[in-house]
N, C-alpha and C. Protein backbone atom coordinates (compact mmCIF):
# COMPACT_ATOMS: atom_id res chain seq x y z
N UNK A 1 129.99 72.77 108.53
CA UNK A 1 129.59 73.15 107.19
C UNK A 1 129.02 71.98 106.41
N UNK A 2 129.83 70.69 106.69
CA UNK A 2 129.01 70.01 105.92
C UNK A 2 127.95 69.42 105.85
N UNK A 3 127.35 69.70 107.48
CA UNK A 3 125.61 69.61 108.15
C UNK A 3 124.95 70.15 107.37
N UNK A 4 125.28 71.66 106.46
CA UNK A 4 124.28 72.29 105.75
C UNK A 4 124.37 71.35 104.60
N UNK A 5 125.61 71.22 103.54
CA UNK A 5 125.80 70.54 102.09
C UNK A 5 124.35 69.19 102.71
N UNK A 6 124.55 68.55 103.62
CA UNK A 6 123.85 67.15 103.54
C UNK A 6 122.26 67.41 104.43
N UNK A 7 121.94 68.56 104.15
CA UNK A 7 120.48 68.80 104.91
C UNK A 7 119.62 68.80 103.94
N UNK A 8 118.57 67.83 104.40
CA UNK A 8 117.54 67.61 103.91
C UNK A 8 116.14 67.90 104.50
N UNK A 9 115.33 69.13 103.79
CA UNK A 9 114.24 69.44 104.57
C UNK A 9 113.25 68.35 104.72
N UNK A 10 113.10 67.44 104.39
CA UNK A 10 112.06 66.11 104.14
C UNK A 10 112.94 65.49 105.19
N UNK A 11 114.02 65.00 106.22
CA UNK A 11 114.45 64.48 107.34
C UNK A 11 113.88 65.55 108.12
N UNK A 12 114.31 66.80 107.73
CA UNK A 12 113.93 68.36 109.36
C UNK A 12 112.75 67.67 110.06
N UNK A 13 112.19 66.72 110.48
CA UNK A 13 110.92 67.00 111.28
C UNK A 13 110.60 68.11 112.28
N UNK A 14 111.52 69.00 112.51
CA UNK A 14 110.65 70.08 113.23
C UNK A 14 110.36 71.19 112.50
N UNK A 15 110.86 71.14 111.09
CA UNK A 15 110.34 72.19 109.93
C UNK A 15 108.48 71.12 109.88
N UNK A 16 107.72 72.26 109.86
CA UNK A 16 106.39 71.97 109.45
C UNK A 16 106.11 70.82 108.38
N UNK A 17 105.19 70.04 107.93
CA UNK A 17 104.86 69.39 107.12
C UNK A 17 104.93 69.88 105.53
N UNK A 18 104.20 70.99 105.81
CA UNK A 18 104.06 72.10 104.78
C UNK A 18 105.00 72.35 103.87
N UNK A 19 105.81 72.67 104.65
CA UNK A 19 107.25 73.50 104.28
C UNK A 19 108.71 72.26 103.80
N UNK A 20 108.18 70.87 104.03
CA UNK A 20 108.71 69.99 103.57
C UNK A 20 108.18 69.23 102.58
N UNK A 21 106.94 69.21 102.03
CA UNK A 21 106.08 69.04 101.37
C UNK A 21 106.51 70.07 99.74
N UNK A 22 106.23 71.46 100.49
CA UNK A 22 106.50 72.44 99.42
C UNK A 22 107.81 72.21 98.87
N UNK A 23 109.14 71.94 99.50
CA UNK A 23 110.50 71.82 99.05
C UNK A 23 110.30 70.70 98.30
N UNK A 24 109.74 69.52 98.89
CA UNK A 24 109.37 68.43 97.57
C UNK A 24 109.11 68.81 95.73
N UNK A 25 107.48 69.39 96.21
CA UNK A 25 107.27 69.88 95.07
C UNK A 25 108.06 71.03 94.70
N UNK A 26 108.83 71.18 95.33
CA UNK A 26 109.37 72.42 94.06
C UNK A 26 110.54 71.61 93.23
N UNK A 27 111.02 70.34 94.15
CA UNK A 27 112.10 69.19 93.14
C UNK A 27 111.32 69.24 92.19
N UNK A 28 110.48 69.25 92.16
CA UNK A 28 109.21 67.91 91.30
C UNK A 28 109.36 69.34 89.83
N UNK A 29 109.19 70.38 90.45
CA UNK A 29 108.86 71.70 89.50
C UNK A 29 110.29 71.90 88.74
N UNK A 30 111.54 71.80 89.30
CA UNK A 30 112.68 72.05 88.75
C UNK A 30 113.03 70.82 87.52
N UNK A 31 112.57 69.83 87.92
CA UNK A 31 113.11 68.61 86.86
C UNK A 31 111.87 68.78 85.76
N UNK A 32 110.70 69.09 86.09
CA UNK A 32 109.75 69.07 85.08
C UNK A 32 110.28 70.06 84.26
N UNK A 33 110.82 71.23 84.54
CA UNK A 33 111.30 72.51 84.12
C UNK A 33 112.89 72.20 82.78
N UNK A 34 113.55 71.11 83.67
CA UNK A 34 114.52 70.43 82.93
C UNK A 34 114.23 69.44 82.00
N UNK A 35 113.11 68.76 81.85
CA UNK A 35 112.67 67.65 81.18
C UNK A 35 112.32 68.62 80.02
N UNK A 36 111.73 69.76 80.10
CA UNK A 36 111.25 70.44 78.89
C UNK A 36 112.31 71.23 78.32
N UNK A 37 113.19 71.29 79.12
CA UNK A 37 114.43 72.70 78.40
C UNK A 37 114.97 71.35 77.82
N UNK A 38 115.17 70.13 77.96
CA UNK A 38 116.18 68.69 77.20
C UNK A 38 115.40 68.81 75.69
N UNK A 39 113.75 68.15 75.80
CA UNK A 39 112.95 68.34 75.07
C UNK A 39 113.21 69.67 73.72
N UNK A 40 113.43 70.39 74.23
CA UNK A 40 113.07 71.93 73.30
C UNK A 40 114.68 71.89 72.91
N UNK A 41 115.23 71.57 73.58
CA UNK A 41 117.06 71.89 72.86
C UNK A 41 117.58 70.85 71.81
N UNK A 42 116.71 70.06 71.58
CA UNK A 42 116.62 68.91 70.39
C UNK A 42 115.92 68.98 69.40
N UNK A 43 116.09 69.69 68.77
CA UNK A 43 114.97 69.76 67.17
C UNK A 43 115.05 68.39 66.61
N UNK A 44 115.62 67.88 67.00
CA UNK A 44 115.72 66.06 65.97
C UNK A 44 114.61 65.22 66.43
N UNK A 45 113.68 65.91 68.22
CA UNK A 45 113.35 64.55 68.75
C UNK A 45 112.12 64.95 68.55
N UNK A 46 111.20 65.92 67.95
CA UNK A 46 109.97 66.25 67.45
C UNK A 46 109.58 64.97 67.07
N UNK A 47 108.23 64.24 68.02
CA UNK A 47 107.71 62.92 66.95
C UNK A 47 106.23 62.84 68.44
N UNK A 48 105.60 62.15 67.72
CA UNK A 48 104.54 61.70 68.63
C UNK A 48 105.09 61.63 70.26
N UNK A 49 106.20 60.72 70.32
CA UNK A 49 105.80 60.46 71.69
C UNK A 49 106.94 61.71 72.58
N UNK A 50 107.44 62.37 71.86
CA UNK A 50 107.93 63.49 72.38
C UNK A 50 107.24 64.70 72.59
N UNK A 51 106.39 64.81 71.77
CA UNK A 51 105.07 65.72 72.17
C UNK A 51 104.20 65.20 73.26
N UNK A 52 103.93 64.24 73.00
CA UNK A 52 103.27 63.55 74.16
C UNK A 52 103.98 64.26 75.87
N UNK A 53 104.89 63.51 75.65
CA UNK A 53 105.40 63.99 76.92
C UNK A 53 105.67 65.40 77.18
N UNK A 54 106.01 66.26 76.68
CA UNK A 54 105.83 67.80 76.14
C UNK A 54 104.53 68.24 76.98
N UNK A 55 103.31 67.43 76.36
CA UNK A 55 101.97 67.81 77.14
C UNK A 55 101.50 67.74 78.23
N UNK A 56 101.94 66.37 78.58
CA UNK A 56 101.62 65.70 79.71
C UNK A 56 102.66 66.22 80.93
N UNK A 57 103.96 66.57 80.68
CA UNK A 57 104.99 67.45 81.66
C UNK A 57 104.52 68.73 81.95
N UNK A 58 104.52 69.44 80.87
CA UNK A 58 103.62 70.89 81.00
C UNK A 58 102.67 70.51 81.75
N UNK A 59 101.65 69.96 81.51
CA UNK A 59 100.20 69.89 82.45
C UNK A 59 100.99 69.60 84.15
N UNK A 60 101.71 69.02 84.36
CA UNK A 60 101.89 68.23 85.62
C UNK A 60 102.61 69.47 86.07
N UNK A 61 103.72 70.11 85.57
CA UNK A 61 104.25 71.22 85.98
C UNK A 61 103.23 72.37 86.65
N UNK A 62 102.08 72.81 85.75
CA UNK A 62 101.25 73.71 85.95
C UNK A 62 100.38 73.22 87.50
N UNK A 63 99.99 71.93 87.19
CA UNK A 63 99.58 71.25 88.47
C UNK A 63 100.39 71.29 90.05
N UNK A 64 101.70 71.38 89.73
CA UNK A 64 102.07 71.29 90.66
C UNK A 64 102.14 72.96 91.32
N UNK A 65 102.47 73.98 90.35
CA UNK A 65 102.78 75.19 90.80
C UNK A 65 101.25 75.52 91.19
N UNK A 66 100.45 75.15 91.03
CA UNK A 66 98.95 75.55 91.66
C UNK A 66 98.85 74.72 92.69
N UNK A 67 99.64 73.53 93.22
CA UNK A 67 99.49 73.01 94.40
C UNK A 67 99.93 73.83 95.37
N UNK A 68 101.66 74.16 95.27
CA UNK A 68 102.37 75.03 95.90
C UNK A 68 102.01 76.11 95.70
N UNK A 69 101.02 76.96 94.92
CA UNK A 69 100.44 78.25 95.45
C UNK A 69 99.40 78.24 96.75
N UNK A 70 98.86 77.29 96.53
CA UNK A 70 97.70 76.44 97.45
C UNK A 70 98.45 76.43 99.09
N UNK A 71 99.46 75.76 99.12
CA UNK A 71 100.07 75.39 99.98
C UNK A 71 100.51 76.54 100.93
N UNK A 72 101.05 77.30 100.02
CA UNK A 72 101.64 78.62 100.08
C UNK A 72 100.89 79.42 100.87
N UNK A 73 99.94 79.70 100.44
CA UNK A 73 98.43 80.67 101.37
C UNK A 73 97.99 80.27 102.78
């Protein structure tokens, strides 16, 4: 059991490139996803460089889920 808790698809080399690639980006999609729910649950931290990042996360998020649709096909 604890082979599964400590498996990592990015070690699997006989899982496809693809499919270890995609599990990457979807880390990448879950923390961007968390960086904005931190962001939005703080009404105090509204200021330039919190928007900033607001924009620039959103954009990278969207980027990535159009990679992994890409990937996906």
């Amino acid at each position: 059991m604890s082979d599964l808790i400590n498996y990592d698809p990015v070690d699997a080399l006989h899982l496809p490139i693809s499919e270890r690639v995609l599990d990457r980006l979807g880390d990448i999609l879950l923390a961007s996803d968390e960086i904005l729910g931190m962001i939005a649950a703080n009404p105090l931290l509204p200021s330039d460089a919190t928007r900033c990042v607001e924009r620039s996360v959103k954009t990278l998020y969207e980027q990535v889920n159009d990679l992994m649709k890409t990937l996906a096909d």
